[in-house]
N, C-alpha and C. Protein backbone atom coordinates (compact mmCIF):
# COMPACT_ATOMS: atom_id res chain seq x y z
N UNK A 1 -192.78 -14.88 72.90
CA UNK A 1 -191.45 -15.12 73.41
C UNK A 1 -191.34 -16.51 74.04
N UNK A 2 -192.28 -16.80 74.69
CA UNK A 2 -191.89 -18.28 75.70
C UNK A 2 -192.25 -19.34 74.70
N UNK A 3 -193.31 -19.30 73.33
CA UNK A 3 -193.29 -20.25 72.56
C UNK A 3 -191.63 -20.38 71.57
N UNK A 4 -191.29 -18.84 71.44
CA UNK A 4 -190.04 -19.47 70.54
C UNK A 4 -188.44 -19.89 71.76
N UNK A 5 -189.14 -19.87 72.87
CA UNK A 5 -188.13 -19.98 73.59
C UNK A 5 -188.32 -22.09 73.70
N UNK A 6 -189.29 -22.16 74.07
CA UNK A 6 -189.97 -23.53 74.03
C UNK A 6 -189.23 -24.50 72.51
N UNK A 7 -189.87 -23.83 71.52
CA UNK A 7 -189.41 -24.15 70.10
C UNK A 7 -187.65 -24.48 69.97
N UNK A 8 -187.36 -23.70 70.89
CA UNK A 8 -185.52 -23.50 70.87
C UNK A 8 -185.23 -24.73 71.99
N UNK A 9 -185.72 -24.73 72.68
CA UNK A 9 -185.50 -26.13 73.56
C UNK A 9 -185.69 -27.69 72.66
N UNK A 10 -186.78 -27.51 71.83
CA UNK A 10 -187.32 -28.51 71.16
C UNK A 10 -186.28 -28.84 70.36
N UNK A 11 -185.87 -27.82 69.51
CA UNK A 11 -184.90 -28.05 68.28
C UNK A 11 -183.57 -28.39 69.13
N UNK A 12 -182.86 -28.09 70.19
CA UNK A 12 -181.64 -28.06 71.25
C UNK A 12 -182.06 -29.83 71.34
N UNK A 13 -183.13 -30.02 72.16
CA UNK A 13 -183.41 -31.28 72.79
C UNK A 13 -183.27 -32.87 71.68
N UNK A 14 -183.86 -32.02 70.47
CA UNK A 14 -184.14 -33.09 68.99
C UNK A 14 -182.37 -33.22 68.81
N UNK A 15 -181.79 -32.30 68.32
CA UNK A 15 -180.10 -32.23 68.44
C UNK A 15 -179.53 -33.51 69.11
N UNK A 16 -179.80 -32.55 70.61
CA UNK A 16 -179.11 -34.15 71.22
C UNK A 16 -179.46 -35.21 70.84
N UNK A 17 -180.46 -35.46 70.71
CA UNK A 17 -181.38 -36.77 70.86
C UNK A 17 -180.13 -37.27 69.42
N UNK A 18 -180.14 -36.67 68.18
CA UNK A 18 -179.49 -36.99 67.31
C UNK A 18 -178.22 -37.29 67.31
N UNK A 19 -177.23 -36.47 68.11
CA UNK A 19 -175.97 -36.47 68.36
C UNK A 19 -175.80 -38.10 69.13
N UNK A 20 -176.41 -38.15 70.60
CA UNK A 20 -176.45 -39.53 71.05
C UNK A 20 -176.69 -40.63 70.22
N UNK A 21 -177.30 -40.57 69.31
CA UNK A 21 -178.01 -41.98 68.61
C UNK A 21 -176.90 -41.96 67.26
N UNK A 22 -176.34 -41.13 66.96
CA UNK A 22 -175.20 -41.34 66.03
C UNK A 22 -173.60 -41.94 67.14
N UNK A 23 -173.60 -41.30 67.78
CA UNK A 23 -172.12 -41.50 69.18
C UNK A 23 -172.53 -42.95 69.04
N UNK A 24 -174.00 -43.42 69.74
CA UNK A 24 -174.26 -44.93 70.40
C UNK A 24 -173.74 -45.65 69.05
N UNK A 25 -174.42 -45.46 67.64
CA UNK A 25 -174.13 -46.28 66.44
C UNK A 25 -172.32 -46.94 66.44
N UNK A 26 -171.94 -45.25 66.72
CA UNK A 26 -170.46 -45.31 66.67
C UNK A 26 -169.47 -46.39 67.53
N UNK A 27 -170.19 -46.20 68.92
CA UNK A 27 -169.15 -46.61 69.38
C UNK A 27 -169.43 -48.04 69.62
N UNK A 28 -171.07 -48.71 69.22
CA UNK A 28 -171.02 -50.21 68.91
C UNK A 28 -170.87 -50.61 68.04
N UNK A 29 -170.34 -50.18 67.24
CA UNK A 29 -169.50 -50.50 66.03
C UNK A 29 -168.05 -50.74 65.75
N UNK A 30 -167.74 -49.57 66.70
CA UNK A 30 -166.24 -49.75 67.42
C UNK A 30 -166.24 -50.82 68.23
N UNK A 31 -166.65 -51.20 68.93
CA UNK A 31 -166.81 -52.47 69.93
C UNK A 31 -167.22 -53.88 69.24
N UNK A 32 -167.96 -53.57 68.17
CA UNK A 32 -168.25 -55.14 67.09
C UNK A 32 -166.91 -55.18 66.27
N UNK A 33 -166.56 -54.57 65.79
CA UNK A 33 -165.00 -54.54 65.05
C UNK A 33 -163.76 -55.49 65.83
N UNK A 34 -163.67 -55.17 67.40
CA UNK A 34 -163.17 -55.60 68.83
C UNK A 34 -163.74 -57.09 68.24
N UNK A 35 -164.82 -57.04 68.78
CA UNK A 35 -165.40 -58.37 69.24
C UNK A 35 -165.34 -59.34 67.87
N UNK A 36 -165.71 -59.02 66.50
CA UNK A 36 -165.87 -60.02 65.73
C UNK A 36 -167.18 -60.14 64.84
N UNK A 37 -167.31 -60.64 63.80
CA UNK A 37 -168.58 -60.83 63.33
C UNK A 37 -169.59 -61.73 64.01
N UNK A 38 -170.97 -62.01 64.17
CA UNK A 38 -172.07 -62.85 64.56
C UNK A 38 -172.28 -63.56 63.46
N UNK A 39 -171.71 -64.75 63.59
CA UNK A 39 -172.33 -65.57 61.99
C UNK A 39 -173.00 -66.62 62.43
N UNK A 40 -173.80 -66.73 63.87
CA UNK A 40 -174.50 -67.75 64.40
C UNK A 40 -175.05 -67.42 65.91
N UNK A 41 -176.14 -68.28 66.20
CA UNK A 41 -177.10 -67.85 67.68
C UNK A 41 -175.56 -67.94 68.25
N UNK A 42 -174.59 -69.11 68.86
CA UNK A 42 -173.11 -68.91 69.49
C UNK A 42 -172.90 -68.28 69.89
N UNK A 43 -172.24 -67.42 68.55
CA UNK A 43 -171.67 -66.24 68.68
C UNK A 43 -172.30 -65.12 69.45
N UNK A 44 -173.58 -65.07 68.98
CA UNK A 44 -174.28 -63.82 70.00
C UNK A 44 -174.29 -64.59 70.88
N UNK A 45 -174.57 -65.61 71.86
CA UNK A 45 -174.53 -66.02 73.15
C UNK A 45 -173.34 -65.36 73.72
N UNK A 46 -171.88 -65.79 73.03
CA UNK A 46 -170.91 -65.81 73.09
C UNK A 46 -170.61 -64.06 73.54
N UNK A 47 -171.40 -63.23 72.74
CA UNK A 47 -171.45 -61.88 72.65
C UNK A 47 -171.89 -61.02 73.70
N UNK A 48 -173.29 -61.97 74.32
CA UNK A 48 -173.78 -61.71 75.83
C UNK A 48 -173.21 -61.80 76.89
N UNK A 49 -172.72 -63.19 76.53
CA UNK A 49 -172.16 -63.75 78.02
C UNK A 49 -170.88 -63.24 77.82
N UNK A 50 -169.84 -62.62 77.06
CA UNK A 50 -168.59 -62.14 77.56
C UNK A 50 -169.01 -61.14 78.00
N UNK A 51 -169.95 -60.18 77.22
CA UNK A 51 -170.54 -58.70 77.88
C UNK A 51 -171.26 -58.10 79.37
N UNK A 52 -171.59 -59.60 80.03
CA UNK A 52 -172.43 -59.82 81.33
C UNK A 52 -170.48 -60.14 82.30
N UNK A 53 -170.08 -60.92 81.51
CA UNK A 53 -169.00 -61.98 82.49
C UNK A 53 -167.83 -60.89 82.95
N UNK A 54 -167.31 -60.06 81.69
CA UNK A 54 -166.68 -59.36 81.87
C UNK A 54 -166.74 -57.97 80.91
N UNK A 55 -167.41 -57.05 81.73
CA UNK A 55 -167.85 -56.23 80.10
C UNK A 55 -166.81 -55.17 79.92
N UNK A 56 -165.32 -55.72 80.57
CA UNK A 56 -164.52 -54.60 79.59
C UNK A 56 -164.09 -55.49 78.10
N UNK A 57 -164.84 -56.50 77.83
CA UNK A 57 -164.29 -57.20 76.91
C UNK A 57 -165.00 -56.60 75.71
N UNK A 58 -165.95 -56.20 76.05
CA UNK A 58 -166.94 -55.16 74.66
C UNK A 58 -167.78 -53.75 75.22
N UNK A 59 -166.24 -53.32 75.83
CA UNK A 59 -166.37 -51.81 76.52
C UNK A 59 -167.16 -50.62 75.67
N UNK A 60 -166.55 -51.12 74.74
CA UNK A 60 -167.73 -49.87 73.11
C UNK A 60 -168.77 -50.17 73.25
N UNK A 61 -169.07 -51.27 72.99
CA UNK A 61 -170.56 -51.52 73.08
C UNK A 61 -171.53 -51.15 73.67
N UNK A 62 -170.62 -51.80 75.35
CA UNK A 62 -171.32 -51.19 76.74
C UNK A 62 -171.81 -49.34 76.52
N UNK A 63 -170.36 -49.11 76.04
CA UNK A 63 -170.37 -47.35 76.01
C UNK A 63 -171.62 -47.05 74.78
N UNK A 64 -171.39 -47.36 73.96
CA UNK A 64 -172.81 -47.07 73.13
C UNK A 64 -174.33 -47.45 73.42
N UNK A 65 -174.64 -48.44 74.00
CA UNK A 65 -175.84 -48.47 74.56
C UNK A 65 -175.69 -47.85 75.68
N UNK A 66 -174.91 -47.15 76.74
CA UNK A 66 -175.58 -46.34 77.10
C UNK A 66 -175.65 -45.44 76.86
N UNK A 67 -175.35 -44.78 75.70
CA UNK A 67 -175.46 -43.88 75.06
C UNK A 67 -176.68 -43.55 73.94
N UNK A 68 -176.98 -44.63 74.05
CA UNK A 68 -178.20 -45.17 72.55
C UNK A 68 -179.43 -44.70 73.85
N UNK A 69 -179.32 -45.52 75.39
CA UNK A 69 -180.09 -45.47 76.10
C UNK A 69 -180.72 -44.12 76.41
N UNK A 70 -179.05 -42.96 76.71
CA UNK A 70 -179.86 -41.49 77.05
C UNK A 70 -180.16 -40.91 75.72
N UNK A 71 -179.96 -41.24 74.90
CA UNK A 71 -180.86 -40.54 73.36
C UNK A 71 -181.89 -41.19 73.48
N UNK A 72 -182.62 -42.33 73.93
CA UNK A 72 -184.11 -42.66 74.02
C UNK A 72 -184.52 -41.50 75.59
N UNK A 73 -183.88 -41.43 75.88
CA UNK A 73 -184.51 -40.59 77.31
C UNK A 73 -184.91 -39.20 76.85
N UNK A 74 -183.88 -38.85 75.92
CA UNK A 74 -183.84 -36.86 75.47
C UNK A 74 -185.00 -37.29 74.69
N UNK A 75 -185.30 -38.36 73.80
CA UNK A 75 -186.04 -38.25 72.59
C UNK A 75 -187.66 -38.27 73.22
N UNK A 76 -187.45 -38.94 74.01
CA UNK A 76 -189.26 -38.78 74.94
C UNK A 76 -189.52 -37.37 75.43
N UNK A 77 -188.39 -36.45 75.36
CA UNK A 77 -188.48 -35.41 75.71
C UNK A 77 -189.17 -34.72 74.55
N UNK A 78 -188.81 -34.77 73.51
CA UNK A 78 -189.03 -34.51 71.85
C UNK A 78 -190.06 -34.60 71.76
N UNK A 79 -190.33 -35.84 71.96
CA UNK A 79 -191.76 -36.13 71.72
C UNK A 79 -193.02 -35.80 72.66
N UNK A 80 -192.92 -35.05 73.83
CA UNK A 80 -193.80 -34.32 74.42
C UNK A 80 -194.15 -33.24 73.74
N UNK A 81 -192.82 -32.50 72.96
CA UNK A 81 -192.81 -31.18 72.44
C UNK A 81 -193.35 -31.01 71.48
N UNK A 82 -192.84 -31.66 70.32
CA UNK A 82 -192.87 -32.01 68.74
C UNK A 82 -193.90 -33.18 68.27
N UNK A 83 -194.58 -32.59 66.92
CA UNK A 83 -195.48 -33.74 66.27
C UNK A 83 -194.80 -34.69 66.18
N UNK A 84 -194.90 -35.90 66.33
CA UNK A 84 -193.74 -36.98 65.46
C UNK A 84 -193.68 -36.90 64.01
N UNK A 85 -194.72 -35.98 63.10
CA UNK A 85 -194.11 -35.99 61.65
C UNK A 85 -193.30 -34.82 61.74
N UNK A 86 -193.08 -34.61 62.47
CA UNK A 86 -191.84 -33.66 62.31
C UNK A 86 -191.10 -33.97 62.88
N UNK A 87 -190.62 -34.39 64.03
CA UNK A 87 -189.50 -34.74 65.00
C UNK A 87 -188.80 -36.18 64.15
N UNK A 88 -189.79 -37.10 64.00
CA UNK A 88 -189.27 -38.66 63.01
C UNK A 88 -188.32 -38.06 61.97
N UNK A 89 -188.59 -37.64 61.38
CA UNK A 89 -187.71 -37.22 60.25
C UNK A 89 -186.97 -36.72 60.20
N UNK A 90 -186.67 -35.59 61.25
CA UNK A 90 -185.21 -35.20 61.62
C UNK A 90 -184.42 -36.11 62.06
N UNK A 91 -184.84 -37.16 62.51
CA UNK A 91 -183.75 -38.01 62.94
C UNK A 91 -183.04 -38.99 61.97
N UNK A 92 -183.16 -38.15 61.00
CA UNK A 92 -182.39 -39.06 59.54
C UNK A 92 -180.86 -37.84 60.04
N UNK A 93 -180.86 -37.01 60.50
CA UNK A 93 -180.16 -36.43 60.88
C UNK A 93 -178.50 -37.16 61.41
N UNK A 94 -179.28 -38.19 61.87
CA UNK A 94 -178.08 -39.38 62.70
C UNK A 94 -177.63 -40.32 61.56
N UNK A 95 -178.19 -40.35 60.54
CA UNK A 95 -177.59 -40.94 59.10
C UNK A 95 -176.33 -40.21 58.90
N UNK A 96 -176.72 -38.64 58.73
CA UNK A 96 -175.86 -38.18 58.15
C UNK A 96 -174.53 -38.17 59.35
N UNK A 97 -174.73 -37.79 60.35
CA UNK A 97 -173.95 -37.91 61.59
C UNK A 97 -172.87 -39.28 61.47
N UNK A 98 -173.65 -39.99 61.62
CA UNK A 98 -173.20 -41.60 61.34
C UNK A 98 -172.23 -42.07 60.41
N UNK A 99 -172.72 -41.86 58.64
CA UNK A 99 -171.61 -41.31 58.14
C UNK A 99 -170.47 -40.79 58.13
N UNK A 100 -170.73 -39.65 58.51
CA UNK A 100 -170.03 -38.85 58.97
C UNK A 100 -168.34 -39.12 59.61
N UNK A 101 -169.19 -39.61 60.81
CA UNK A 101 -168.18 -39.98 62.09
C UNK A 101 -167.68 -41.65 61.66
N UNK A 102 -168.04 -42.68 60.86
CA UNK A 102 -167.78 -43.51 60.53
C UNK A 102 -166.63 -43.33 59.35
N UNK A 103 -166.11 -42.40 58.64
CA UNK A 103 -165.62 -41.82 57.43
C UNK A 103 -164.42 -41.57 58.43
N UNK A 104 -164.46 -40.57 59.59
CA UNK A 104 -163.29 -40.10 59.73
C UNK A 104 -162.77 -40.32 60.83
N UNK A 105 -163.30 -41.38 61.64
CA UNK A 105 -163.18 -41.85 63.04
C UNK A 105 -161.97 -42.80 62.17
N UNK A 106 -160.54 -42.80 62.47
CA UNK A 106 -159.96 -43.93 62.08
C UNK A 106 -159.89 -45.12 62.64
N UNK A 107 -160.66 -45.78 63.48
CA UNK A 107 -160.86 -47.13 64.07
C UNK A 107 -161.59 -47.71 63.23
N UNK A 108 -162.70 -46.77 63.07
CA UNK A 108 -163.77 -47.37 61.73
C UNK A 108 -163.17 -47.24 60.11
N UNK A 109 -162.73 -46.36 59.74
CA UNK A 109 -161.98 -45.71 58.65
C UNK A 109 -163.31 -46.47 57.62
N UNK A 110 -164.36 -45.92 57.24
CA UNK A 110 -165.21 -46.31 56.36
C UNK A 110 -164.99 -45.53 55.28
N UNK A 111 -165.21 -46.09 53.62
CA UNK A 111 -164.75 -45.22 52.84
C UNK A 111 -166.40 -44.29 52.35
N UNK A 112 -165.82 -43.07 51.74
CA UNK A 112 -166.44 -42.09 51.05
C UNK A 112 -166.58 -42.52 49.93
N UNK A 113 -167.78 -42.73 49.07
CA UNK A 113 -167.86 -43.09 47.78
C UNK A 113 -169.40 -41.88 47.44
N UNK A 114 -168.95 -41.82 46.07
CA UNK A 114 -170.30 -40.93 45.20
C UNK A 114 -171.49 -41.41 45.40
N UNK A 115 -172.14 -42.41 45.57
CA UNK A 115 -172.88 -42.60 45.81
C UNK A 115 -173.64 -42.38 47.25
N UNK A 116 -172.53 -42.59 48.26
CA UNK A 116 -172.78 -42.86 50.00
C UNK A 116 -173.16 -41.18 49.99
N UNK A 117 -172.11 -40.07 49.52
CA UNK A 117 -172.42 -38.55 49.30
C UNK A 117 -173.53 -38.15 48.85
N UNK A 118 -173.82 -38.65 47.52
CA UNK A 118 -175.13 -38.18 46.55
C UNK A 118 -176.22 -39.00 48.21
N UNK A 119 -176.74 -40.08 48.14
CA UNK A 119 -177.59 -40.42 49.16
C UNK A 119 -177.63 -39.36 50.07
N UNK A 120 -176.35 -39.39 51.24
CA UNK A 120 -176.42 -38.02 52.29
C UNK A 120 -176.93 -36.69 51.91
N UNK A 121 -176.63 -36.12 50.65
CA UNK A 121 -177.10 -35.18 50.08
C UNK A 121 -178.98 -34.88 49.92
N UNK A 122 -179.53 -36.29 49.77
CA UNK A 122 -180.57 -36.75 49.43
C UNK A 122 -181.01 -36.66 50.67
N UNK A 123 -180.74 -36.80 51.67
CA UNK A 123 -181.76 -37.04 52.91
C UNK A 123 -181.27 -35.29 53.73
N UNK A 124 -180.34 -34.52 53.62
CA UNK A 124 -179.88 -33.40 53.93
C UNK A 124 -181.30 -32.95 53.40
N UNK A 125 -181.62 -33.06 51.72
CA UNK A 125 -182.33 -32.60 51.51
C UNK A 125 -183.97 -32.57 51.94
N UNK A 126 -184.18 -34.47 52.20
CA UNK A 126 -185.14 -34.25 53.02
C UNK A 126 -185.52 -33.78 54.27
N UNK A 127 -184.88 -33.36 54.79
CA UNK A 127 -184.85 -32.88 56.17
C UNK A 127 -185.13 -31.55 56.11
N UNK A 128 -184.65 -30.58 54.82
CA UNK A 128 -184.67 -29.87 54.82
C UNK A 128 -186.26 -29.21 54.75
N UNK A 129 -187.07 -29.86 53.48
CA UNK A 129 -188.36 -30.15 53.07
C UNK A 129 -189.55 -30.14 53.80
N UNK A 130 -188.60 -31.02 55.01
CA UNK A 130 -189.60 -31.12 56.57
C UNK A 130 -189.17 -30.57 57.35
N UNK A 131 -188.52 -29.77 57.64
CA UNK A 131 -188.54 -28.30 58.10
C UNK A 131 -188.52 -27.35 57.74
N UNK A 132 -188.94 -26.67 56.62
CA UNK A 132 -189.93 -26.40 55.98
C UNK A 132 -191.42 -26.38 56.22
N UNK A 133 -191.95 -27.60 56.32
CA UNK A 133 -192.97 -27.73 56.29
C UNK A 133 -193.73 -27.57 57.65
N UNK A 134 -192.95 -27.23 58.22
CA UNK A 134 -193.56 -26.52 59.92
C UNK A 134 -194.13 -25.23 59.62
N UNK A 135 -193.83 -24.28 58.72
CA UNK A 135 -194.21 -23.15 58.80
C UNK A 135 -195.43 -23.16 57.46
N UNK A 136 -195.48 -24.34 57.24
CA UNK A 136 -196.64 -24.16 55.86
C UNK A 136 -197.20 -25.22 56.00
């Protein structure tokens, strides 16, 4: 009982860890969209120092790293619990997430193509494979 209760924390804890690290992708992406492309060292200076000077100027950003930050905090949690060949690979999990929320978030409005699907499909599947492979 207390190992599959343990196991249920692990898989709960790996979750988050995934959910955060797809949100963080999201919402500095939402915030680079804001801000502009980096097509030179400048620009990222430019990118720092508005973000230090005044950081509601790349408020997403801010909001996604700290969000990127507590998915590194849950994920050390993971990794007390879980082998890393098993825990690493679920975190393709945030691919599909990522996707996902990039497709239908309309700030981002990223398109759906056969290929971007068939791929997601492809790593659904690996994930699947390696979990699986916990019990064999």
């Amino acid at each position: 009982m207390a190992l599959e209760r343990r196991s249920l924390i692990s898989v709960a804890l790996l979750l988050v860890s995934v959910t955060l690290i797809a949100a963080g992708q999201l919402l500095m992406r939402r915030g680079m969209l804001e801000f502009g492309q980096i097509d030179s060292f400048a620009a990222f200076v430019n990118l720092v120092w508005s973000g230090l000077a005044a950081p509601s100027t790349i408020a997403y950003v801010w909001a996604g790293m700290i969000v990127y930050a507590a998915a590194v905090m849950v994920w050390l949690q993971v990794l007390s619990r879980m082998a890393l060949s098993l825990a690493f690979p679920m975190m393709s999990l945030s691919y599909i997430a990522v996707y996902i929320g990039a497709a239908f978030w309309p700030a981002l409005d990223e398109p759906i193509g056969p290929y971007r699907l068939a791929g997601t499909g492809l790593i659904m599947l690996g994930v699947a494979l390696v979990a699986q492979s916990r019990q064999g």
